[in-house]
PDB file of N, CA and C in Angstrom:
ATOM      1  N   UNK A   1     -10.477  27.113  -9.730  1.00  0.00           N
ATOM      2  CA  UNK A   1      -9.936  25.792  -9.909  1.00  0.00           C
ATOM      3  C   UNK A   1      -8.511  25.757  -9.339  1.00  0.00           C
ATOM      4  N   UNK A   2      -8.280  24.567  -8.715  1.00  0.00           N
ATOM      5  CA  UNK A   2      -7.007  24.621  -7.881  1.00  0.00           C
ATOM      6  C   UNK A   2      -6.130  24.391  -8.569  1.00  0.00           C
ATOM      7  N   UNK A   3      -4.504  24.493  -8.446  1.00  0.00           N
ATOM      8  CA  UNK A   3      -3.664  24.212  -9.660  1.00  0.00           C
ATOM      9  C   UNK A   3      -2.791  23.049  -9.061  1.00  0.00           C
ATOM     10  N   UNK A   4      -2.716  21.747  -9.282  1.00  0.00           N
ATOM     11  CA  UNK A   4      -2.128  20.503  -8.539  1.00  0.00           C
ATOM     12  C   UNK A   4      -0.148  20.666  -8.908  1.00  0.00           C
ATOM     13  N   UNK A   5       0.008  20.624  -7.947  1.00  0.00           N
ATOM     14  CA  UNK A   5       1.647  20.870  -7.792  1.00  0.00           C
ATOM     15  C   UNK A   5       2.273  18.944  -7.933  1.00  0.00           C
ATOM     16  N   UNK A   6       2.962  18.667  -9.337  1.00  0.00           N
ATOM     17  CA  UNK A   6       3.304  17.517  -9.044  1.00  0.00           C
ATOM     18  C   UNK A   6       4.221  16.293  -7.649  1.00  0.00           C
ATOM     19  N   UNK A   7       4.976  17.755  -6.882  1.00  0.00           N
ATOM     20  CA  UNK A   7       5.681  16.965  -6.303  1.00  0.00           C
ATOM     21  C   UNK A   7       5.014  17.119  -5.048  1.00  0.00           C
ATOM     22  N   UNK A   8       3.653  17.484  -4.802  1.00  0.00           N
ATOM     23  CA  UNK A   8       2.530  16.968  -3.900  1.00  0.00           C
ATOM     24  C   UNK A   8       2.217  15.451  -4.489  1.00  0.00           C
ATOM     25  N   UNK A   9       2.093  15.239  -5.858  1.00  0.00           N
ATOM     26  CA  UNK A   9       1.514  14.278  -6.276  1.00  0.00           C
ATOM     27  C   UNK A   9       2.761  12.753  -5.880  1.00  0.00           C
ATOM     28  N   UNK A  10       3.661  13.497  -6.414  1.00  0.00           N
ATOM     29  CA  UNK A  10       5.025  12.365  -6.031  1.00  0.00           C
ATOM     30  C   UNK A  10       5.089  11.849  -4.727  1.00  0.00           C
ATOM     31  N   UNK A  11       4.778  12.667  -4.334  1.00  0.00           N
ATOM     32  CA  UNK A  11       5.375  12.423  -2.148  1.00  0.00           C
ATOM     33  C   UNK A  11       4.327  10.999  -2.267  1.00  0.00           C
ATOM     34  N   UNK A  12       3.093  10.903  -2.981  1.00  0.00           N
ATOM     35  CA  UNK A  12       2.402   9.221  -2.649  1.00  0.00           C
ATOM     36  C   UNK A  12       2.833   8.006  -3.385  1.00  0.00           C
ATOM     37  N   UNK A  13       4.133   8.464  -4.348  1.00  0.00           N
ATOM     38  CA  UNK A  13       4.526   7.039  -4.912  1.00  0.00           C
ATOM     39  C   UNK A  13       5.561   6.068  -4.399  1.00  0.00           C
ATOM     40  N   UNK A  14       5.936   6.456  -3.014  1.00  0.00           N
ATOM     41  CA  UNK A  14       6.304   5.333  -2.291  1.00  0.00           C
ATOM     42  C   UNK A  14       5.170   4.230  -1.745  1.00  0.00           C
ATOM     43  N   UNK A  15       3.961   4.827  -1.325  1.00  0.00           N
ATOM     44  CA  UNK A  15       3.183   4.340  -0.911  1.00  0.00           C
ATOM     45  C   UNK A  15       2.693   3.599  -2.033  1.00  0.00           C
ATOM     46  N   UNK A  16       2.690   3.638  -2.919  1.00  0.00           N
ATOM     47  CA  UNK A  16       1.865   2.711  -4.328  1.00  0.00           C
ATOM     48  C   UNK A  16       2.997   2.029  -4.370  1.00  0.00           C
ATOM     49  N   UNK A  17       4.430   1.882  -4.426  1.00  0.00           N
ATOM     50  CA  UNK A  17       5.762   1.243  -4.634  1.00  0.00           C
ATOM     51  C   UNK A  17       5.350   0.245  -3.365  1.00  0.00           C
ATOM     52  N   UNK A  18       5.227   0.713  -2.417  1.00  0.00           N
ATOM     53  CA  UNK A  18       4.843  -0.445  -0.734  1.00  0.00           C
ATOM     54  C   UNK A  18       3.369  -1.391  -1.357  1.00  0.00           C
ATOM     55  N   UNK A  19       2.172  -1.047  -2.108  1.00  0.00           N
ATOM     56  CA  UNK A  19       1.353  -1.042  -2.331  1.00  0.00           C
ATOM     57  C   UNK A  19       1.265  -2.298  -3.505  1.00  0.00           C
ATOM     58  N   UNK A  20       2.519  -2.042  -4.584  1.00  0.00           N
ATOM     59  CA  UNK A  20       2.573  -3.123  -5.475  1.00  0.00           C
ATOM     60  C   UNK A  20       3.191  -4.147  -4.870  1.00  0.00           C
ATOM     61  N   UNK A  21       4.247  -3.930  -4.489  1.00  0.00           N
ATOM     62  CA  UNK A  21       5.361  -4.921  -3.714  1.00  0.00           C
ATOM     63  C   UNK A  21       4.641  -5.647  -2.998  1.00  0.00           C
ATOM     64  N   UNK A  22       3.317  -5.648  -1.925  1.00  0.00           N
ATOM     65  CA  UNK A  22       2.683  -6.393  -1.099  1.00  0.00           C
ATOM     66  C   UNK A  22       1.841  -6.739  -2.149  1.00  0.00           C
ATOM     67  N   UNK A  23       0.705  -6.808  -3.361  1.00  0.00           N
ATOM     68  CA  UNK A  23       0.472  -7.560  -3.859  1.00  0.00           C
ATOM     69  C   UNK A  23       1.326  -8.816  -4.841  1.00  0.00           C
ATOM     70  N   UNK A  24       2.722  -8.009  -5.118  1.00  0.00           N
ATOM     71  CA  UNK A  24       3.176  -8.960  -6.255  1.00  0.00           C
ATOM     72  C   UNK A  24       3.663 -10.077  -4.825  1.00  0.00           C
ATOM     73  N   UNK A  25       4.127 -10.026  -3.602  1.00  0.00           N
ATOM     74  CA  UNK A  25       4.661 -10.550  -2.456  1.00  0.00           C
ATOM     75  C   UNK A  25       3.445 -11.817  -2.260  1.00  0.00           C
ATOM     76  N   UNK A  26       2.313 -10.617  -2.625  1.00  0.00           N
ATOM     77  CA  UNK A  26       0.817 -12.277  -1.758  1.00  0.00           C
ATOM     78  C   UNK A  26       0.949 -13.193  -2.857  1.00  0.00           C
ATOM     79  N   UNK A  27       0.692 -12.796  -4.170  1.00  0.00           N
ATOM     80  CA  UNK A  27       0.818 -13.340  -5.896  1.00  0.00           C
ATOM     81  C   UNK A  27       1.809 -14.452  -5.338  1.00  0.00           C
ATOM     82  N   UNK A  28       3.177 -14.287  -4.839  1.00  0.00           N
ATOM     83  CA  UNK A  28       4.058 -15.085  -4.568  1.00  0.00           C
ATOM     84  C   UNK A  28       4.128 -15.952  -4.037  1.00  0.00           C
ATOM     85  N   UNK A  29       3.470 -15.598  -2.430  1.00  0.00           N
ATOM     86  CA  UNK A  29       3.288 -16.891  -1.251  1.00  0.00           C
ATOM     87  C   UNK A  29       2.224 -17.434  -1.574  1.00  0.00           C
ATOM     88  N   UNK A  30       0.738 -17.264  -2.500  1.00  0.00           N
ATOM     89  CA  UNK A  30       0.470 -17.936  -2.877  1.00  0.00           C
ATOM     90  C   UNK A  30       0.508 -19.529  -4.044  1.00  0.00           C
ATOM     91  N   UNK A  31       2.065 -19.642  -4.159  1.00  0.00           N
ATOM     92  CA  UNK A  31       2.303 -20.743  -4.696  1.00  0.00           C
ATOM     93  C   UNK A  31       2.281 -22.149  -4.152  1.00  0.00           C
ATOM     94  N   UNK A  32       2.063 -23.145  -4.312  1.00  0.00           N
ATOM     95  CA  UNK A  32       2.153 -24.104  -3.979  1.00  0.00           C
ATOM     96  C   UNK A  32       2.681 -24.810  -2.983  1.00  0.00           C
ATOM     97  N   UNK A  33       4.364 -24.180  -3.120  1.00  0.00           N
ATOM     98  CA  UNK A  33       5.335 -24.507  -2.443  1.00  0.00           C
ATOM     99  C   UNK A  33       4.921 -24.583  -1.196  1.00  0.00           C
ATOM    100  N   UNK A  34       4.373 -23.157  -0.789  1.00  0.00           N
ATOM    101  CA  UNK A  34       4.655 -22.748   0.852  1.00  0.00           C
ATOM    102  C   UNK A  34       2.914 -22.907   1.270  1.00  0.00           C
ATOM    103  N   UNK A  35       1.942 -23.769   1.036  1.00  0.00           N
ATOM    104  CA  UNK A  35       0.659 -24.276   0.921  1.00  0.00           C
ATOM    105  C   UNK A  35       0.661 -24.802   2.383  1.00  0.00           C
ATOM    106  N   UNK A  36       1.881 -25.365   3.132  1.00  0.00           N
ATOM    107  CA  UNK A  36       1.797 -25.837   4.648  1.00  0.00           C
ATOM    108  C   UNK A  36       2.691 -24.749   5.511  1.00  0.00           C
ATOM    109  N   UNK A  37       2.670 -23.541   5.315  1.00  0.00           N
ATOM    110  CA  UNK A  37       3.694 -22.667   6.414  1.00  0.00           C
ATOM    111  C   UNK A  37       2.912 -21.933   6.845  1.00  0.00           C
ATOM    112  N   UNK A  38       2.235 -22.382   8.111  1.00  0.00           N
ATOM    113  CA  UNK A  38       1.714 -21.166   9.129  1.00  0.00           C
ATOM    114  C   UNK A  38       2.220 -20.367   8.919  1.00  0.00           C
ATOM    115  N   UNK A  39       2.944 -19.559   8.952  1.00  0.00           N
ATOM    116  CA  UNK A  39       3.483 -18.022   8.655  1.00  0.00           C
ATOM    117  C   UNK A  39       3.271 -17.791   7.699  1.00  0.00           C
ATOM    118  N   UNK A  40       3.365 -18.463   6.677  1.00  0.00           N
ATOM    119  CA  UNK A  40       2.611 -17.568   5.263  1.00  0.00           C
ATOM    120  C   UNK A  40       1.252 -17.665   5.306  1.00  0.00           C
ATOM    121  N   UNK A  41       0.838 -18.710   6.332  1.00  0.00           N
ATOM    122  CA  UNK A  41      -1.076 -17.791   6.521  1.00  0.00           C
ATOM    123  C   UNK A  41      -1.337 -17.174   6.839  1.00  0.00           C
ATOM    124  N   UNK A  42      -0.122 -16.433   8.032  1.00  0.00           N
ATOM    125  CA  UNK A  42      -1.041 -15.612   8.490  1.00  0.00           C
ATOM    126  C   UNK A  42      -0.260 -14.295   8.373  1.00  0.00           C
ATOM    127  N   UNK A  43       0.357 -14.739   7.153  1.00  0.00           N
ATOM    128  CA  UNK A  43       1.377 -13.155   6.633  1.00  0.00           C
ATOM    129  C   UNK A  43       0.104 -13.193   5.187  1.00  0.00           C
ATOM    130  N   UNK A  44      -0.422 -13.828   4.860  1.00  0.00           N
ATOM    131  CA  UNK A  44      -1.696 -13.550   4.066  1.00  0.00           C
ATOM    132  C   UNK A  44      -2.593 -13.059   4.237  1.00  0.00           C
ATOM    133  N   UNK A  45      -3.156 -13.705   5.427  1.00  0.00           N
ATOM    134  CA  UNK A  45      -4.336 -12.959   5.995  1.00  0.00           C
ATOM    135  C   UNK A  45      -4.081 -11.860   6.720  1.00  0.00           C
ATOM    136  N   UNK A  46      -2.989 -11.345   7.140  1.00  0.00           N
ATOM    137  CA  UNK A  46      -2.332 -10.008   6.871  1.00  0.00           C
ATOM    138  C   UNK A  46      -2.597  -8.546   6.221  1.00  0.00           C
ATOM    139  N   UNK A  47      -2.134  -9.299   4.950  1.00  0.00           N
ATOM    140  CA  UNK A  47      -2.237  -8.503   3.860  1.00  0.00           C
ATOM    141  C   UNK A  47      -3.217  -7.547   3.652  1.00  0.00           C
ATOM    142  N   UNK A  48      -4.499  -7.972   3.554  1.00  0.00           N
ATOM    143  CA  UNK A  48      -5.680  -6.740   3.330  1.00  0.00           C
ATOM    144  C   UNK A  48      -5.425  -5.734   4.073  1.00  0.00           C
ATOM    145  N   UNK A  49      -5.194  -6.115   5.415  1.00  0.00           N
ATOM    146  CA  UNK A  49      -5.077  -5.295   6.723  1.00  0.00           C
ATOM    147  C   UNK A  49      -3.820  -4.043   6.448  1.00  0.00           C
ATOM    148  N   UNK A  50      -2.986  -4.611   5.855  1.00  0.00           N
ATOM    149  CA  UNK A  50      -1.947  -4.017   5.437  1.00  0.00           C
ATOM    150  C   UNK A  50      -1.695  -2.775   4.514  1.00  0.00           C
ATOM    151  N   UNK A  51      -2.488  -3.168   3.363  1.00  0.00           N
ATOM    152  CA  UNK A  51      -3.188  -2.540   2.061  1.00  0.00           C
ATOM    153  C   UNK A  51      -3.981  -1.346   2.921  1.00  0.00           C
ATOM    154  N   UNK A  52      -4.969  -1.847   3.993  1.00  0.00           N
ATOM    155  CA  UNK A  52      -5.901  -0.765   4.271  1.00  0.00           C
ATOM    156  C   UNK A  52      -5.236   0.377   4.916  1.00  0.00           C
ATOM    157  N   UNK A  53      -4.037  -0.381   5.813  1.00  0.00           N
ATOM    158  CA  UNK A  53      -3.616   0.943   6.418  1.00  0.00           C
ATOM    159  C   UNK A  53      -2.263   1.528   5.762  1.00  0.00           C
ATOM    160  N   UNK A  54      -2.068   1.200   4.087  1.00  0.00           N
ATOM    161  CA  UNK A  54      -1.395   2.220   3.405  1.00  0.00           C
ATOM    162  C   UNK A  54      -2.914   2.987   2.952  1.00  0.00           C
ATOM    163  N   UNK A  55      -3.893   2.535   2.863  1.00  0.00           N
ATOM    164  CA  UNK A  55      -5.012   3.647   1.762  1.00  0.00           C
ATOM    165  C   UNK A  55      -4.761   4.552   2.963  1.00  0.00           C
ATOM    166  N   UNK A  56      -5.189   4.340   4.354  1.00  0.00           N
ATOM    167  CA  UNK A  56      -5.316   5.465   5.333  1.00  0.00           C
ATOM    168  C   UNK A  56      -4.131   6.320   5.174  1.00  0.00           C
ATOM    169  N   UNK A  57      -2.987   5.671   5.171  1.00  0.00           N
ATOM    170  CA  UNK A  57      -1.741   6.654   5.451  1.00  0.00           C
ATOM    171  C   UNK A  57      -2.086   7.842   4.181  1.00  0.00           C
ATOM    172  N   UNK A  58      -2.078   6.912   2.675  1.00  0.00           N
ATOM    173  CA  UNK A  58      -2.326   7.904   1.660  1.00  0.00           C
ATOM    174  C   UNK A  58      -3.508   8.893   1.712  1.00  0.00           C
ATOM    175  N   UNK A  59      -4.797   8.862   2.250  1.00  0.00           N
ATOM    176  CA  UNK A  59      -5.467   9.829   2.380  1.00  0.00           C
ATOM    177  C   UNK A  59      -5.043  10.517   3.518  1.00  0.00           C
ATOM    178  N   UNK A  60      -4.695  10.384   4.648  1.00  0.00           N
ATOM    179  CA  UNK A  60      -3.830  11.307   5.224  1.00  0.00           C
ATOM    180  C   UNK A  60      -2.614  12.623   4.824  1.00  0.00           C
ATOM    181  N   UNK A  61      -1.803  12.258   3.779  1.00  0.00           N
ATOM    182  CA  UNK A  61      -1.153  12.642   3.278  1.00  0.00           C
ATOM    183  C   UNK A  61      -1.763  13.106   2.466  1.00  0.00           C
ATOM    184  N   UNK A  62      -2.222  12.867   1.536  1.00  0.00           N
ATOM    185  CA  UNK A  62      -3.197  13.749   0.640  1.00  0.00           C
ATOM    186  C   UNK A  62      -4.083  14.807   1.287  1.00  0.00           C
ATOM    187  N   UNK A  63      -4.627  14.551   2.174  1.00  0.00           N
ATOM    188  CA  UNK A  63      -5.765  15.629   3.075  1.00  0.00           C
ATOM    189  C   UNK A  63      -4.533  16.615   3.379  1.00  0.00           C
ATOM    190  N   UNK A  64      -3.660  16.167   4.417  1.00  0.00           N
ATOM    191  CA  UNK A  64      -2.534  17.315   4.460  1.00  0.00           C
ATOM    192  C   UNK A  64      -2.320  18.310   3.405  1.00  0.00           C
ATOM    193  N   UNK A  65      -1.524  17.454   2.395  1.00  0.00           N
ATOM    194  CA  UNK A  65      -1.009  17.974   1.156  1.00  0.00           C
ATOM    195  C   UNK A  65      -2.088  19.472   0.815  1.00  0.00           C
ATOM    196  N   UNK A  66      -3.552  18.802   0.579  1.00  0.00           N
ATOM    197  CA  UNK A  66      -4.520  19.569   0.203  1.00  0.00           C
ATOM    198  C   UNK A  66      -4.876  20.909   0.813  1.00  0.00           C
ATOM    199  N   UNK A  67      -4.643  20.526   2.284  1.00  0.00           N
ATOM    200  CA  UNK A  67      -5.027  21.532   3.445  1.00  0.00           C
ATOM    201  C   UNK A  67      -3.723  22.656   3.594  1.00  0.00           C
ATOM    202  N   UNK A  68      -2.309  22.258   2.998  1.00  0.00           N
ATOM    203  CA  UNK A  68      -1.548  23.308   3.023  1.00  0.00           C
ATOM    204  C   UNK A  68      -1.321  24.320   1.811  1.00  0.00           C
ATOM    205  N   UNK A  69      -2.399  24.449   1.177  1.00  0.00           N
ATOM    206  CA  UNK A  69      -2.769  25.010  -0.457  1.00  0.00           C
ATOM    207  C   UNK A  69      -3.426  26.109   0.585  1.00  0.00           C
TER     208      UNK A  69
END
């Protein structure tokens, strides 16, 4: 059984910090207010795209992390 070193585990909580910040950010521009700003449509429809390529970065980093054990 492998023994998990926390500050392998730490090095990915920027990426969850980038990770909340872009959902609490969509939560946001989805208000009312900004309902007519091309740019917040298409900084929305964005977003998933965004999300996906922090999961990639984080399994990257994790596969690393793993592979230098």
């Amino acid at each position: 059984m492998k023994k998990h070193s926390p500050k392998k585990e730490l090095i990915l909580l920027p990426v969850l910090f980038v990770a909340i910040l872009l959902c609490v950010a969509g939560h946001f521009l989805l208000q009312p207010n900004y309902q007519d700003s091309h740019t917040v449509e298409y900084l929305l429809a964005a977003l998933p795209f965004a999300l996906f390529g922090l999961v990639i970065i984080a399994f990257k980093v994790a596969s690393k992390n793993d592979n230098q054990d």
